[in-house]
Structure formats: C-alpha cells, structure tokens
N, C-alpha and C. Protein backbone atom coordinates (compact mmCIF):
# COMPACT_ATOMS: atom_id res chain seq x y z
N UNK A 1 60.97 39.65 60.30
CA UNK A 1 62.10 40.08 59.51
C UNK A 1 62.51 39.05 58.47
N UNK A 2 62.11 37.69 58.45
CA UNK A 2 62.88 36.68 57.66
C UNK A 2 61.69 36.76 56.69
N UNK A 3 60.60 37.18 56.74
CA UNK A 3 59.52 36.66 55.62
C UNK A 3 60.02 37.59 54.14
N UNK A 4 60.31 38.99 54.37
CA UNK A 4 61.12 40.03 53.23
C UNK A 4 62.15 38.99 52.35
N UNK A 5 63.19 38.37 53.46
CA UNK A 5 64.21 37.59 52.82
C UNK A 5 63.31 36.17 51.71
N UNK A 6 62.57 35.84 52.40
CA UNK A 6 61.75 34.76 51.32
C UNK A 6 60.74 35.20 50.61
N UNK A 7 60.33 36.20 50.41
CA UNK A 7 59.46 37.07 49.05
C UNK A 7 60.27 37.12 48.19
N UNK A 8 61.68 37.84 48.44
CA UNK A 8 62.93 38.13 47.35
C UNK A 8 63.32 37.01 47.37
N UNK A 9 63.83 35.77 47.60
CA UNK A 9 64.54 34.71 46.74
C UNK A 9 63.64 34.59 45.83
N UNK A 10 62.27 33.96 46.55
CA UNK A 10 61.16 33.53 45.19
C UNK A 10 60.95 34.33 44.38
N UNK A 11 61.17 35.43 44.34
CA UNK A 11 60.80 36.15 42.99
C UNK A 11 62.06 35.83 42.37
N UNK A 12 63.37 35.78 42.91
CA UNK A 12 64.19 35.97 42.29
C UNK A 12 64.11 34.07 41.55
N UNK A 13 63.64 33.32 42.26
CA UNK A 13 63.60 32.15 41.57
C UNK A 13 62.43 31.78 40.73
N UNK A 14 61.45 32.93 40.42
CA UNK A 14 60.16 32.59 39.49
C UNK A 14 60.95 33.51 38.26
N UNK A 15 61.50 34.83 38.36
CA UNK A 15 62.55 35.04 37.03
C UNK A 15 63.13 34.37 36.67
N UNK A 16 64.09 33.09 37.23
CA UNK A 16 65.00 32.27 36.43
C UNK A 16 64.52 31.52 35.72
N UNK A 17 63.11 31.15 36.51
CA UNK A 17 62.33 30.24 35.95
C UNK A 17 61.24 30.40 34.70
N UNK A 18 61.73 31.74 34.84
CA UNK A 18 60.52 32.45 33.61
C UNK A 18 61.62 33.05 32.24
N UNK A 19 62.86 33.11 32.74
CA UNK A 19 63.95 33.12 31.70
C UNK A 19 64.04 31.77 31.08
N UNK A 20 64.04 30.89 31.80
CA UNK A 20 64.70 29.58 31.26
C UNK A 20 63.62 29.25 30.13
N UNK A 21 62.39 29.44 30.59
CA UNK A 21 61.36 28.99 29.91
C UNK A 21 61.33 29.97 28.57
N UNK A 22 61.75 31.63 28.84
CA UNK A 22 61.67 32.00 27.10
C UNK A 22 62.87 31.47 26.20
N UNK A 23 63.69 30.96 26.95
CA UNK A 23 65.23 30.36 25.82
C UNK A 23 64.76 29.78 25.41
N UNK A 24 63.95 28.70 26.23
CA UNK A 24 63.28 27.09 25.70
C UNK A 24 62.49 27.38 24.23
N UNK A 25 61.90 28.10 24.71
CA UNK A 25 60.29 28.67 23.55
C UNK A 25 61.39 28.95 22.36
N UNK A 26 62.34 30.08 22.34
CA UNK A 26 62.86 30.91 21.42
C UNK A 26 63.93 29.97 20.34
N UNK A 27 64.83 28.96 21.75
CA UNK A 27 65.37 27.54 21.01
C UNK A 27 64.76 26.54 20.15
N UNK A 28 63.45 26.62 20.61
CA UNK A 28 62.85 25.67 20.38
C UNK A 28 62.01 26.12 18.62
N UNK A 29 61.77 27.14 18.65
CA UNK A 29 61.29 27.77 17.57
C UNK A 29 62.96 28.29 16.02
N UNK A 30 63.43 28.92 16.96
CA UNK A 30 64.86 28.40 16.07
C UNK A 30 64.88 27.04 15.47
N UNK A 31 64.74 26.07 15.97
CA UNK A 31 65.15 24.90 15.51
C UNK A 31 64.16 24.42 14.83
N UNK A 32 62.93 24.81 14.76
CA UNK A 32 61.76 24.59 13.77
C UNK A 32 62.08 25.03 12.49
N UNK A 33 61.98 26.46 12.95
CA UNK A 33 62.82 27.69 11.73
C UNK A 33 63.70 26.42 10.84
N UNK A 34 65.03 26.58 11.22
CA UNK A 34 65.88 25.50 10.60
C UNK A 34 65.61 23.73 9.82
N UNK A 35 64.67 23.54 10.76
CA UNK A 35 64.15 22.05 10.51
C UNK A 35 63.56 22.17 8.96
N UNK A 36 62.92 23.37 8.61
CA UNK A 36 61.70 23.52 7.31
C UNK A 36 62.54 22.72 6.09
N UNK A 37 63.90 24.14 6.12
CA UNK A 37 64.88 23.53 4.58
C UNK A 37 65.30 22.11 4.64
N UNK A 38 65.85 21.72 5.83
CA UNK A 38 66.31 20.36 6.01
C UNK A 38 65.47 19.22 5.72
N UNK A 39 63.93 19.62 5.86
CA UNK A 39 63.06 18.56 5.71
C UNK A 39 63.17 18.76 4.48
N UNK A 40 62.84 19.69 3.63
CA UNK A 40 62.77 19.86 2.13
C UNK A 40 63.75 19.23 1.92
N UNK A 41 65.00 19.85 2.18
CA UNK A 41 66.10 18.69 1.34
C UNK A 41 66.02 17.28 1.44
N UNK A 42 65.46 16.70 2.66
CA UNK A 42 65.91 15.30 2.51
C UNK A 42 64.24 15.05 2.37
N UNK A 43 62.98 15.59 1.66
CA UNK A 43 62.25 15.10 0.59
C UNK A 43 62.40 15.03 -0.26
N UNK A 44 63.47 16.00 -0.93
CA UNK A 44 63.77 15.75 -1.99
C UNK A 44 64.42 14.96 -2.52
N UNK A 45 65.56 14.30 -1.61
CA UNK A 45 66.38 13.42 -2.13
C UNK A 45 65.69 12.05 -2.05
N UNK A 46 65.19 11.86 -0.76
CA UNK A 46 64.44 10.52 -0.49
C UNK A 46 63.16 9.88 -1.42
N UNK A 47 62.29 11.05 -1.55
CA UNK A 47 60.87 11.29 -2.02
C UNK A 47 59.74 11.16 -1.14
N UNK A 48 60.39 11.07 0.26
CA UNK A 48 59.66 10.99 1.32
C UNK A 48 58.51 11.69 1.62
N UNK A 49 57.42 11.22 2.44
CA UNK A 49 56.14 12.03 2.59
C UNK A 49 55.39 12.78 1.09
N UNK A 50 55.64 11.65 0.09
CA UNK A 50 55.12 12.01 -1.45
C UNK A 50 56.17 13.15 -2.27
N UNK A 51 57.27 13.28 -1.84
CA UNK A 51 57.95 14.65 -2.67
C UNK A 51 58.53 13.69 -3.92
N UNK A 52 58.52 14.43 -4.57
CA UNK A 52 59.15 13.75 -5.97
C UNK A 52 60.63 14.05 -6.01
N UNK A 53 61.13 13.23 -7.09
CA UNK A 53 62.46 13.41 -7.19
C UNK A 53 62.98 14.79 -7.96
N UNK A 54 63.91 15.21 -7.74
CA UNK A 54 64.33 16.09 -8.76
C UNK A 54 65.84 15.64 -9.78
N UNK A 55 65.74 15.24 -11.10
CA UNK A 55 66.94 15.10 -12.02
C UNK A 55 66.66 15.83 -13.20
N UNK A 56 68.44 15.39 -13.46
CA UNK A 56 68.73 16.29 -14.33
C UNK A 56 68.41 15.85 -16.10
N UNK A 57 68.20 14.53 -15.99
CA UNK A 57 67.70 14.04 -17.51
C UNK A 57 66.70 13.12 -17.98
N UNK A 58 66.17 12.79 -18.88
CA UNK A 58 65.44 11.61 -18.78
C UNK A 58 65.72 10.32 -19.21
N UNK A 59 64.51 9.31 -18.75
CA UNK A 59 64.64 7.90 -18.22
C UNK A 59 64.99 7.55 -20.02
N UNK A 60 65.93 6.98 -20.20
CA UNK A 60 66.28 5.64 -21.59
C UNK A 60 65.80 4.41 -21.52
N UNK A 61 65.23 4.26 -20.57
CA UNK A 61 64.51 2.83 -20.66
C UNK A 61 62.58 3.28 -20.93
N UNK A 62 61.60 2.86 -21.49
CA UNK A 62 60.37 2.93 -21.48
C UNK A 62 59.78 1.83 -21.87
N UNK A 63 58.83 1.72 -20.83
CA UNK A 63 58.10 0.44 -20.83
C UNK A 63 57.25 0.51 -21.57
N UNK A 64 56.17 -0.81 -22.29
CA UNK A 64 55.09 -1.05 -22.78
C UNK A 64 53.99 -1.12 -21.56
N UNK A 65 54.21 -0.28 -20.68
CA UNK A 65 52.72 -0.28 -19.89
C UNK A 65 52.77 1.53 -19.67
N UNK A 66 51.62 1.61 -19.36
CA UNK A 66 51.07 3.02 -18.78
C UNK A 66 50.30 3.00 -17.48
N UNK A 67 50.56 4.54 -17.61
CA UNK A 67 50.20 4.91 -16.06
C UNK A 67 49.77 6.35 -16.07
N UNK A 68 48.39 6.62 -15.24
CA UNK A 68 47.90 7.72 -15.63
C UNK A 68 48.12 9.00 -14.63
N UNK A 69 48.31 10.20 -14.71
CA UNK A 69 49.15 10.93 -13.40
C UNK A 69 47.53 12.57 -13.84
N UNK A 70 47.44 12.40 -12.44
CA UNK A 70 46.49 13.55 -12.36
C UNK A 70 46.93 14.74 -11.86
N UNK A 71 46.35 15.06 -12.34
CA UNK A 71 47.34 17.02 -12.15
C UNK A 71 46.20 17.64 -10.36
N UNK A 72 46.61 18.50 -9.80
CA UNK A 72 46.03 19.39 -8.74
C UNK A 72 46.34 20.69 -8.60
N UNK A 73 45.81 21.39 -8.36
CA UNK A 73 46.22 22.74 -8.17
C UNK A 73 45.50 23.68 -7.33
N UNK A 74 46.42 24.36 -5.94
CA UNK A 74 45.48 24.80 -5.01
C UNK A 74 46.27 26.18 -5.19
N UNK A 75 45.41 27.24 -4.49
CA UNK A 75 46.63 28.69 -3.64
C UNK A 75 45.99 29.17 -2.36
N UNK A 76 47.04 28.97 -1.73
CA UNK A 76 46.64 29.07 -0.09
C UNK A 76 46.20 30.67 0.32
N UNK A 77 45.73 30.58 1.59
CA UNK A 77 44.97 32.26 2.19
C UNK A 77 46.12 33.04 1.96
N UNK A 78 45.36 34.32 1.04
CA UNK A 78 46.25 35.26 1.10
C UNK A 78 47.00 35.68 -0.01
N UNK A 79 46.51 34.90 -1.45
CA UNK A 79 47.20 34.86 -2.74
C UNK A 79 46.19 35.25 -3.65
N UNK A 80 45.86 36.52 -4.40
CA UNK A 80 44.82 36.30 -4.81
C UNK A 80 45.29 35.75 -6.26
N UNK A 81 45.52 34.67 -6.43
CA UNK A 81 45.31 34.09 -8.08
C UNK A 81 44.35 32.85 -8.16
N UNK A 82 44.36 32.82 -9.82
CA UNK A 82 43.53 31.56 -10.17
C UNK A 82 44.88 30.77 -10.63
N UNK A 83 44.55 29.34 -10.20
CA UNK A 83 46.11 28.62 -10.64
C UNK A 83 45.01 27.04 -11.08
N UNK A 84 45.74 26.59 -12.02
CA UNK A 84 45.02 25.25 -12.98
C UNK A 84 46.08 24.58 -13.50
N UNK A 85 45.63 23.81 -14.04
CA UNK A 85 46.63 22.71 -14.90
C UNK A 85 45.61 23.36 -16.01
N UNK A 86 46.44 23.04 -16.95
CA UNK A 86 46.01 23.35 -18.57
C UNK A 86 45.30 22.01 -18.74
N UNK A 87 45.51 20.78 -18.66
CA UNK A 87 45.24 19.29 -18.54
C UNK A 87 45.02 18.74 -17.12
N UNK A 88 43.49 18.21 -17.25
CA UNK A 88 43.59 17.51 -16.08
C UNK A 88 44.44 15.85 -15.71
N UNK A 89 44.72 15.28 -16.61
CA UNK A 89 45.35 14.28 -16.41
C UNK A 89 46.23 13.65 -18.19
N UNK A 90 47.02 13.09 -17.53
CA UNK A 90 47.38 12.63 -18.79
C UNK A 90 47.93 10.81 -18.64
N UNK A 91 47.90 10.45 -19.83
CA UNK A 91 48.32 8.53 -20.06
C UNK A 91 49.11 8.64 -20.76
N UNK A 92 50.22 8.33 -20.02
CA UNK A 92 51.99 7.98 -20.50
C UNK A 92 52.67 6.31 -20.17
N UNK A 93 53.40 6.32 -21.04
CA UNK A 93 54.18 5.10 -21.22
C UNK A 93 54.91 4.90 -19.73
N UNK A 94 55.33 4.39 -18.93
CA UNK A 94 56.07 4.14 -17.65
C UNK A 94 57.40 4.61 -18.43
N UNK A 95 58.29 5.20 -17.60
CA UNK A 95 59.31 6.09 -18.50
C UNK A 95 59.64 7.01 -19.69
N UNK A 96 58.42 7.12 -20.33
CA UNK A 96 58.02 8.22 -21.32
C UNK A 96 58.37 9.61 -20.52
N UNK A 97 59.13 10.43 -21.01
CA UNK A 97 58.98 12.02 -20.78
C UNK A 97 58.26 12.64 -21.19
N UNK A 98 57.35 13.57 -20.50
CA UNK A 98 56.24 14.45 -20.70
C UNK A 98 56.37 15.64 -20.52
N UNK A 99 55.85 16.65 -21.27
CA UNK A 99 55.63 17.97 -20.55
C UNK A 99 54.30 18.16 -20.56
N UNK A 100 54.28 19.23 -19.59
CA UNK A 100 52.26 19.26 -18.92
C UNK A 100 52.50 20.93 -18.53
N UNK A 101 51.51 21.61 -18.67
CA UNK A 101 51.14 23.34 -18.17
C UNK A 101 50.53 23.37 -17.03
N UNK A 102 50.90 23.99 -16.34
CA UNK A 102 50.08 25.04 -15.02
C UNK A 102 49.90 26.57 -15.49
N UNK A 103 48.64 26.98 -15.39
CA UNK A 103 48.93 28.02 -15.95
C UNK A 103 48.10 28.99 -14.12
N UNK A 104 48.78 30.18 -13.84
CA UNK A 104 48.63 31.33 -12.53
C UNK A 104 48.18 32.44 -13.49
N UNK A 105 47.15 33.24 -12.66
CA UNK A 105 46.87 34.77 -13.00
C UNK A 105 46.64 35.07 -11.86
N UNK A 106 47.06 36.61 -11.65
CA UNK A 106 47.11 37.51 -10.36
C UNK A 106 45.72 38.41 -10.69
N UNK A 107 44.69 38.02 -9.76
CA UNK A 107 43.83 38.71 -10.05
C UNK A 107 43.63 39.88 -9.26
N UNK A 108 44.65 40.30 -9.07
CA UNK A 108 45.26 41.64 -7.50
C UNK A 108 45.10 43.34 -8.27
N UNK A 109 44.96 43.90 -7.91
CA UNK A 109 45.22 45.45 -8.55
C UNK A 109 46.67 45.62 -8.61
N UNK A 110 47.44 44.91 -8.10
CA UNK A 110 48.99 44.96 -7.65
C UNK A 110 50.06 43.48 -7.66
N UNK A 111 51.26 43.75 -8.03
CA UNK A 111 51.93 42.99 -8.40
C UNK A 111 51.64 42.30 -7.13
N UNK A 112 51.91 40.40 -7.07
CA UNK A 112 52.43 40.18 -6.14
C UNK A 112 53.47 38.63 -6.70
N UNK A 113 53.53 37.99 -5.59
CA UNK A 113 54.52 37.14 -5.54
C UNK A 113 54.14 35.76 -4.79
N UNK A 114 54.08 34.57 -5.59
CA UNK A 114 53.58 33.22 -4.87
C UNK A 114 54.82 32.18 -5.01
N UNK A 115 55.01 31.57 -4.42
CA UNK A 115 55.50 30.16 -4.07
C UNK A 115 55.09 29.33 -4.19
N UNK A 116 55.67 27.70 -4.86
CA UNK A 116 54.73 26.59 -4.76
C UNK A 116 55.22 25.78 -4.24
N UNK A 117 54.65 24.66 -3.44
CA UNK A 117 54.99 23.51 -2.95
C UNK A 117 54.30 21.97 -3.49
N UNK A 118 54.82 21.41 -3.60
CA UNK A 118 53.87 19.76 -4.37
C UNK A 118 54.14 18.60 -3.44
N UNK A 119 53.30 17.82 -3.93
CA UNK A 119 53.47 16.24 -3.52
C UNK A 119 52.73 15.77 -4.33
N UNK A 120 53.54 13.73 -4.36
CA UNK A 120 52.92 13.13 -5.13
C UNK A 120 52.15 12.24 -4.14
N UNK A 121 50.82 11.57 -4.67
CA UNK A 121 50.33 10.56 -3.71
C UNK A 121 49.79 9.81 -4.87
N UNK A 122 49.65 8.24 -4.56
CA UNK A 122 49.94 7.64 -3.49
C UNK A 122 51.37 7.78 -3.08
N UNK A 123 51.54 8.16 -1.40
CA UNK A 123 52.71 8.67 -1.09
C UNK A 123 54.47 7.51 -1.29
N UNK A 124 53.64 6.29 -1.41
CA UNK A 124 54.53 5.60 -2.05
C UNK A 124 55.73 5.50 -3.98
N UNK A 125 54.62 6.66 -4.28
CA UNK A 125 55.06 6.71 -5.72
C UNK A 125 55.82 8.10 -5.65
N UNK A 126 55.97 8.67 -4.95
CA UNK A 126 56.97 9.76 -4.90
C UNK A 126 58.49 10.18 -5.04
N UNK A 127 59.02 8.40 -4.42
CA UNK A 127 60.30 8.44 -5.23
C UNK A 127 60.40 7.83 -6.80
N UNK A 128 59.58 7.38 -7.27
CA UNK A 128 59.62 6.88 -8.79
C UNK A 128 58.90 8.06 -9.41
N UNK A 129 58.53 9.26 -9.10
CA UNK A 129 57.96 10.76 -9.77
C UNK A 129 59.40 11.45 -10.31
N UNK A 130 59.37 11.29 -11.24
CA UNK A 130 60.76 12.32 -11.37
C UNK A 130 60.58 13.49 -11.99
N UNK A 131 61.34 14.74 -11.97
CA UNK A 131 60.51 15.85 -12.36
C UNK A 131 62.31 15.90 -12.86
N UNK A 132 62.18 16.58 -14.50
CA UNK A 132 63.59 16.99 -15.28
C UNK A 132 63.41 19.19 -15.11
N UNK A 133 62.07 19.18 -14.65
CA UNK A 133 61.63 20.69 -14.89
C UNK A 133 60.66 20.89 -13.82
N UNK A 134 60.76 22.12 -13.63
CA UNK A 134 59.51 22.46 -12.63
C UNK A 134 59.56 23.75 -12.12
N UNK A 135 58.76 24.53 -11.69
CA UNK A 135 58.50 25.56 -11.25
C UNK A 135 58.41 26.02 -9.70
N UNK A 136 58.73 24.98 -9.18
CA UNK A 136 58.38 24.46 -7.51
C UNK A 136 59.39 25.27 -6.71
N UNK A 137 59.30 25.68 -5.30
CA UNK A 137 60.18 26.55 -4.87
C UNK A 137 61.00 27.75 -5.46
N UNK A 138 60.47 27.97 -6.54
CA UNK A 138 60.75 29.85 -7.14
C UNK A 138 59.78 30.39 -6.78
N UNK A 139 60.31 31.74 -6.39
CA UNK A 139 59.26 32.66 -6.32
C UNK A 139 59.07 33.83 -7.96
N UNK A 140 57.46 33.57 -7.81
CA UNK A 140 57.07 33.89 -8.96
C UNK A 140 56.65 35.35 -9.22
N UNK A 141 56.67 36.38 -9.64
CA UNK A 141 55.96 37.40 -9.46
C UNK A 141 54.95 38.32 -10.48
N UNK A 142 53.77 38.04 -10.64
CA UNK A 142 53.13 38.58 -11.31
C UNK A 142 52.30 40.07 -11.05
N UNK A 143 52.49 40.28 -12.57
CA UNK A 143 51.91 41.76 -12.93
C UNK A 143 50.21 41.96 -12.45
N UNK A 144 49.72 43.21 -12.14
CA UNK A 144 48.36 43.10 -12.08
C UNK A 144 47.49 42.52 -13.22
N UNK A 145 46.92 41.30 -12.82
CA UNK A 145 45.85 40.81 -14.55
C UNK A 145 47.06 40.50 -15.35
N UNK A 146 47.98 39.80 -14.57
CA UNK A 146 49.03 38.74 -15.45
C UNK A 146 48.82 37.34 -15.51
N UNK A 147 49.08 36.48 -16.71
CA UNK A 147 48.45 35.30 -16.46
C UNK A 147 50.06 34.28 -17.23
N UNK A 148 50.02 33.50 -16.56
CA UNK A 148 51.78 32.57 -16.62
C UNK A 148 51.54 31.44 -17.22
N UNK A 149 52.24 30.60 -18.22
CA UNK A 149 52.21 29.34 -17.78
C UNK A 149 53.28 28.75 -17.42
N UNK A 150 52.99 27.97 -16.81
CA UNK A 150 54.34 27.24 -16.27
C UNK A 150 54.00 26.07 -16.56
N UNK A 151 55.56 25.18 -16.96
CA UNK A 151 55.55 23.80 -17.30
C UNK A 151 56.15 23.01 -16.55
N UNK A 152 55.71 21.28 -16.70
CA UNK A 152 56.35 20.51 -15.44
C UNK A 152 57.05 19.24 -16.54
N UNK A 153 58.16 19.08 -16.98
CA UNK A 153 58.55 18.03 -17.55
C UNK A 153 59.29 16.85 -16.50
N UNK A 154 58.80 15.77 -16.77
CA UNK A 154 58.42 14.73 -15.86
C UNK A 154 58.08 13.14 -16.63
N UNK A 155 58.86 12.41 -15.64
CA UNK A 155 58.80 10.90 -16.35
C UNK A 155 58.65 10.28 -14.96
N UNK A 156 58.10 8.63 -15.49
CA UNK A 156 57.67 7.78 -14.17
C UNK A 156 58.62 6.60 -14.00
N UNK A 157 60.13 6.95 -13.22
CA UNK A 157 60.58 5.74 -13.10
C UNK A 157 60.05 4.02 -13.42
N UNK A 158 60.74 3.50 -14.52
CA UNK A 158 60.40 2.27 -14.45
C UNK A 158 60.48 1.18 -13.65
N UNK A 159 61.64 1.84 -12.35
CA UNK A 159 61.70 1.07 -11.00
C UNK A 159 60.88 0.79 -10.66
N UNK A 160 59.22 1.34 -10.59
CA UNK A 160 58.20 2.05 -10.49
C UNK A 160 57.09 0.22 -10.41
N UNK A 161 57.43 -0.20 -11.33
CA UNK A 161 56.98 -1.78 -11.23
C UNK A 161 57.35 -3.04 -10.79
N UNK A 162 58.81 -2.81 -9.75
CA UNK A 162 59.15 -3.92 -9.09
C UNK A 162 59.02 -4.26 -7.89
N UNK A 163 59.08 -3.07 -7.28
CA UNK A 163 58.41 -3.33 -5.26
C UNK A 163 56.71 -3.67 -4.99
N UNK A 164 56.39 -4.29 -4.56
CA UNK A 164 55.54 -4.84 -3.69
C UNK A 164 54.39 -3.55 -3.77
N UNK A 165 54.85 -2.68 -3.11
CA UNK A 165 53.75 -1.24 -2.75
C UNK A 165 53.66 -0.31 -3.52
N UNK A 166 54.46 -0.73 -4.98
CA UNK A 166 54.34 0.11 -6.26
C UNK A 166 54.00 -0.68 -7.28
N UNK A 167 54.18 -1.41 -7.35
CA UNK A 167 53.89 -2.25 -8.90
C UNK A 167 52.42 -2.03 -9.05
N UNK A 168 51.17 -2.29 -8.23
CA UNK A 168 50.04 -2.12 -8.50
C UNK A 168 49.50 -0.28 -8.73
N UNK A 169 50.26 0.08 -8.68
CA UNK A 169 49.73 1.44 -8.68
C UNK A 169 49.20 1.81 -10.33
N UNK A 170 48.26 2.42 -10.39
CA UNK A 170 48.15 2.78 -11.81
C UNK A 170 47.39 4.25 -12.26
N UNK A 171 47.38 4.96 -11.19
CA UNK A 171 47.06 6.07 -11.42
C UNK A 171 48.10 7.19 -10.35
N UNK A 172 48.49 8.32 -10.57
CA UNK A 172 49.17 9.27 -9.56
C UNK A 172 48.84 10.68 -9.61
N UNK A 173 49.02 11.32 -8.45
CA UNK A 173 48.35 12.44 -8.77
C UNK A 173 49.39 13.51 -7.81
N UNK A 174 49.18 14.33 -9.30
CA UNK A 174 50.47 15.35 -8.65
C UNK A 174 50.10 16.93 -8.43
N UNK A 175 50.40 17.32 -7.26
CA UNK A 175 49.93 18.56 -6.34
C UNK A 175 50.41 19.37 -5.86
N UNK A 176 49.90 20.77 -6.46
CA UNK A 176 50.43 21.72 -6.04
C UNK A 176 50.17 22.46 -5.61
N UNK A 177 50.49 23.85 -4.70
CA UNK A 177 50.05 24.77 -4.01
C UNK A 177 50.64 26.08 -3.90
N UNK A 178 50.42 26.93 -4.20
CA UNK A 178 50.82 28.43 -4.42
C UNK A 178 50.27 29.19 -3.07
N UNK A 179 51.48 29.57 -2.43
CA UNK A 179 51.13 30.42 -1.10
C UNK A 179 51.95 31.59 -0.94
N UNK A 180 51.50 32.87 -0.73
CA UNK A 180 52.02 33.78 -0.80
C UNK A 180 53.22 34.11 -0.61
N UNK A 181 54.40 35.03 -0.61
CA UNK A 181 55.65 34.83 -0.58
C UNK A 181 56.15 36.59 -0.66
N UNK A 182 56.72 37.40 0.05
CA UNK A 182 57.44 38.46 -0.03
C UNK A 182 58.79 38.27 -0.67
N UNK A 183 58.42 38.97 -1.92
CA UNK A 183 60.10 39.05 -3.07
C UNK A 183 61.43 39.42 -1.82
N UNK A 184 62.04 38.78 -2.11
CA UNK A 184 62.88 39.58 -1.44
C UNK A 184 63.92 40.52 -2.84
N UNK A 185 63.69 40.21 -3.77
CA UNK A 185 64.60 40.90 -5.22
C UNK A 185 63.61 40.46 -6.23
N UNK A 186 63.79 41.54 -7.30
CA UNK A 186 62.93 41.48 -8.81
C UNK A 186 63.43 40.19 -8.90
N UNK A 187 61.83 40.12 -9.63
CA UNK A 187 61.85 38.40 -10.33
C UNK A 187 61.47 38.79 -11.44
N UNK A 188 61.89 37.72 -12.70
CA UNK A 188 61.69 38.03 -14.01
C UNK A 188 60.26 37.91 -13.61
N UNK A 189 59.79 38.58 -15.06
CA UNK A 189 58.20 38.82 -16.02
C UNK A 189 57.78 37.77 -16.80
N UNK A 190 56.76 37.56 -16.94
CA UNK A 190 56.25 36.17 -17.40
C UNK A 190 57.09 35.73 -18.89
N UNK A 191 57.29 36.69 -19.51
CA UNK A 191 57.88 36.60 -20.85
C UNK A 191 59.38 35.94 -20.83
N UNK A 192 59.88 36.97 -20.09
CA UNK A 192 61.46 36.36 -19.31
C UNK A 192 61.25 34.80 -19.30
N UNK A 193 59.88 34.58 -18.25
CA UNK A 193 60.32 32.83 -17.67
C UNK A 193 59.82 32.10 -18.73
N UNK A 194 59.03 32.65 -19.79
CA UNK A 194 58.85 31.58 -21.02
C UNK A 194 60.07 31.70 -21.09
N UNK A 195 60.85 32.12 -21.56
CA UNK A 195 62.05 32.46 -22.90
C UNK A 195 62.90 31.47 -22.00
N UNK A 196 62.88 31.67 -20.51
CA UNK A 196 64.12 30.79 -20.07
C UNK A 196 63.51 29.37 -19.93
N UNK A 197 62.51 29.00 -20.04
CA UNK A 197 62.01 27.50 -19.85
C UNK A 197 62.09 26.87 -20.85
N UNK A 198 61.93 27.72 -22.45
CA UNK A 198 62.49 26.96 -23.92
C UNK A 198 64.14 26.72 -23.41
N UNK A 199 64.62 27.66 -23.07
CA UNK A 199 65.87 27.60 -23.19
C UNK A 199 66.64 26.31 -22.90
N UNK A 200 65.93 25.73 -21.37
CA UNK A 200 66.11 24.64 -20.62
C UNK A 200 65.59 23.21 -21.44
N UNK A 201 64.94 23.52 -22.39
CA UNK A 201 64.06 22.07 -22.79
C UNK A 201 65.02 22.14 -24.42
C-alpha cells in the first residue's frame, strides 16, 4: 500500500522539477532577448568589441599624417542581394571627413528588407572610428532588381595617435553585414533615402 504513495510524490516532484527548469530556459532566454539592444548601446558609446562611434559633427582638428581605412561588405543566409563598397579603400588625413558609397541590389522577384551591422578592426581603433552618417541599424527595403547607394560619412579621431595600442596603427578596416530583417512598417524607396541623405550632409 505505501509504494502508490511514493510513485505519486515523485512524479509530483519530477513536475516541479521539470517546471522549474522551463522558467530557467524561458528566463534565461528573455534576458538574452534583452541583453542584444543593451550590448549595442554600450558598443556604441564605448566602441567596444570594434563598434565605432556615432556623432553628430566633424573633427576641427586634422593632422598632417594619414591613415588608410578599408571598406568590407558581407549579407548573411537568407538575403538575396549583392552589397559592395563603391571603393575599396581610401587615404585620408587623420581627422579629415570623408564620404565613401555602399551600394545593395535585391536580386529577389520580390521586395524585401535587410539590416546592417559593422565593426571596426583592429578592434582597438573602434573608439577613434567616428561615423557623422551611416546607414547601420535601419531597415532598408528594396524593390525587385532595385539597386541603393548608401553613404558612410566618417572621420578618424586624432586621439587616434596618442595611446600606446593606437598610435602604430595605419591601416583600418570597416565592416559590414546585411542580414535579413521583417519590415515591420513601409520604408522609404531608394529615391526617398537619396533625397534624405543630401538633406543630412
């Protein structure tokens, strides 16, 4: 008669134990969820793990040295475009402002919609990357056999030559990646985002 009574606790104690464990999983994935933006924000501010800076104007100081910054451009599974730099690299003054092209085409029968993400490496030069413009975290949406360009205006802190693990640097290379993205609302048309990117410069 007592063995009935100890089948039913243990089951009843392999459910608690099998509850506790989906909160864990479900908490634990929540807090990933959440972690994504937070990391973004504080790459952005820091320049941590190669993210560049984001401001609002450019550098007034420019040095008599240069420094050469290489462009990248990837799009992850699941996007069908071709994405490039118009230029593979360019040689600027240390605090000179630049603008540089990326240019995307959707080679899809159907509209779709990409996202980009970047980094600079060497991952040390990421807080002296400053970007005044960029295309990074919008979602983009192109027409079937639409082709974009997008611009990156950008200067190289002259801070850039006084620390120890930056001063020798003399080349940088800046990277990006287009990975698919569900609109959640119309996004302007390529024409739209020219017209508003003069607008900004």
């Amino acid at each position: 008669m007592s063995e009935p009574r100890k089948t039913e606790k243990s089951s009843m104690g392999n459910g608690a134990v099998v509850a506790m464990c989906c909160s864990f999983v479900i908490g634990m994935g929540a807090m990933a969820f959440a972690a994504v933006p937070l990391y973004e924000m504080f790459c952005k501010v820091t320049g941590y793990g190669g993210t560049t800076q984001r401001v609002e104007q450019a550098s007034d100081v420019i040095l008599d040295k240069t420094i050469k910054v290489r462009f990248d451009a990837n799009v992850g599974p699941g996007l069908p475009w071709t994405f490039e730099p118009v230029e593979r690299e360019v040689e600027l003054k240390i605090g000179e402002t630049v603008q540089i092209l990326y240019k995307a085409r959707n080679n899809a029968s159907k509209a779709t919609t990409g996202q980009a993400t970047f980094n600079v490496t060497p991952q040390a030069a990421g807080a002296y990357f400053n970007k005044v413009q960029c295309f990074c975290f919008t979602e983009t949406t192109l027409k079937p056999g639409e082709e974009l360009e997008m611009p990156v205006v950008f200067f190289v802190d002259p801070e850039i030559v006084k620390p120890v693990e930056t001063k020798g640097i003399h080349t940088i290379t800046l990277s990006y990646t287009f990975f698919p993205h569900e609109a959640s609302k119309p996004v302007a048309s390529a024409a739209d985002v020219k017209t508003d990117d003069a607008n900004k410069l």
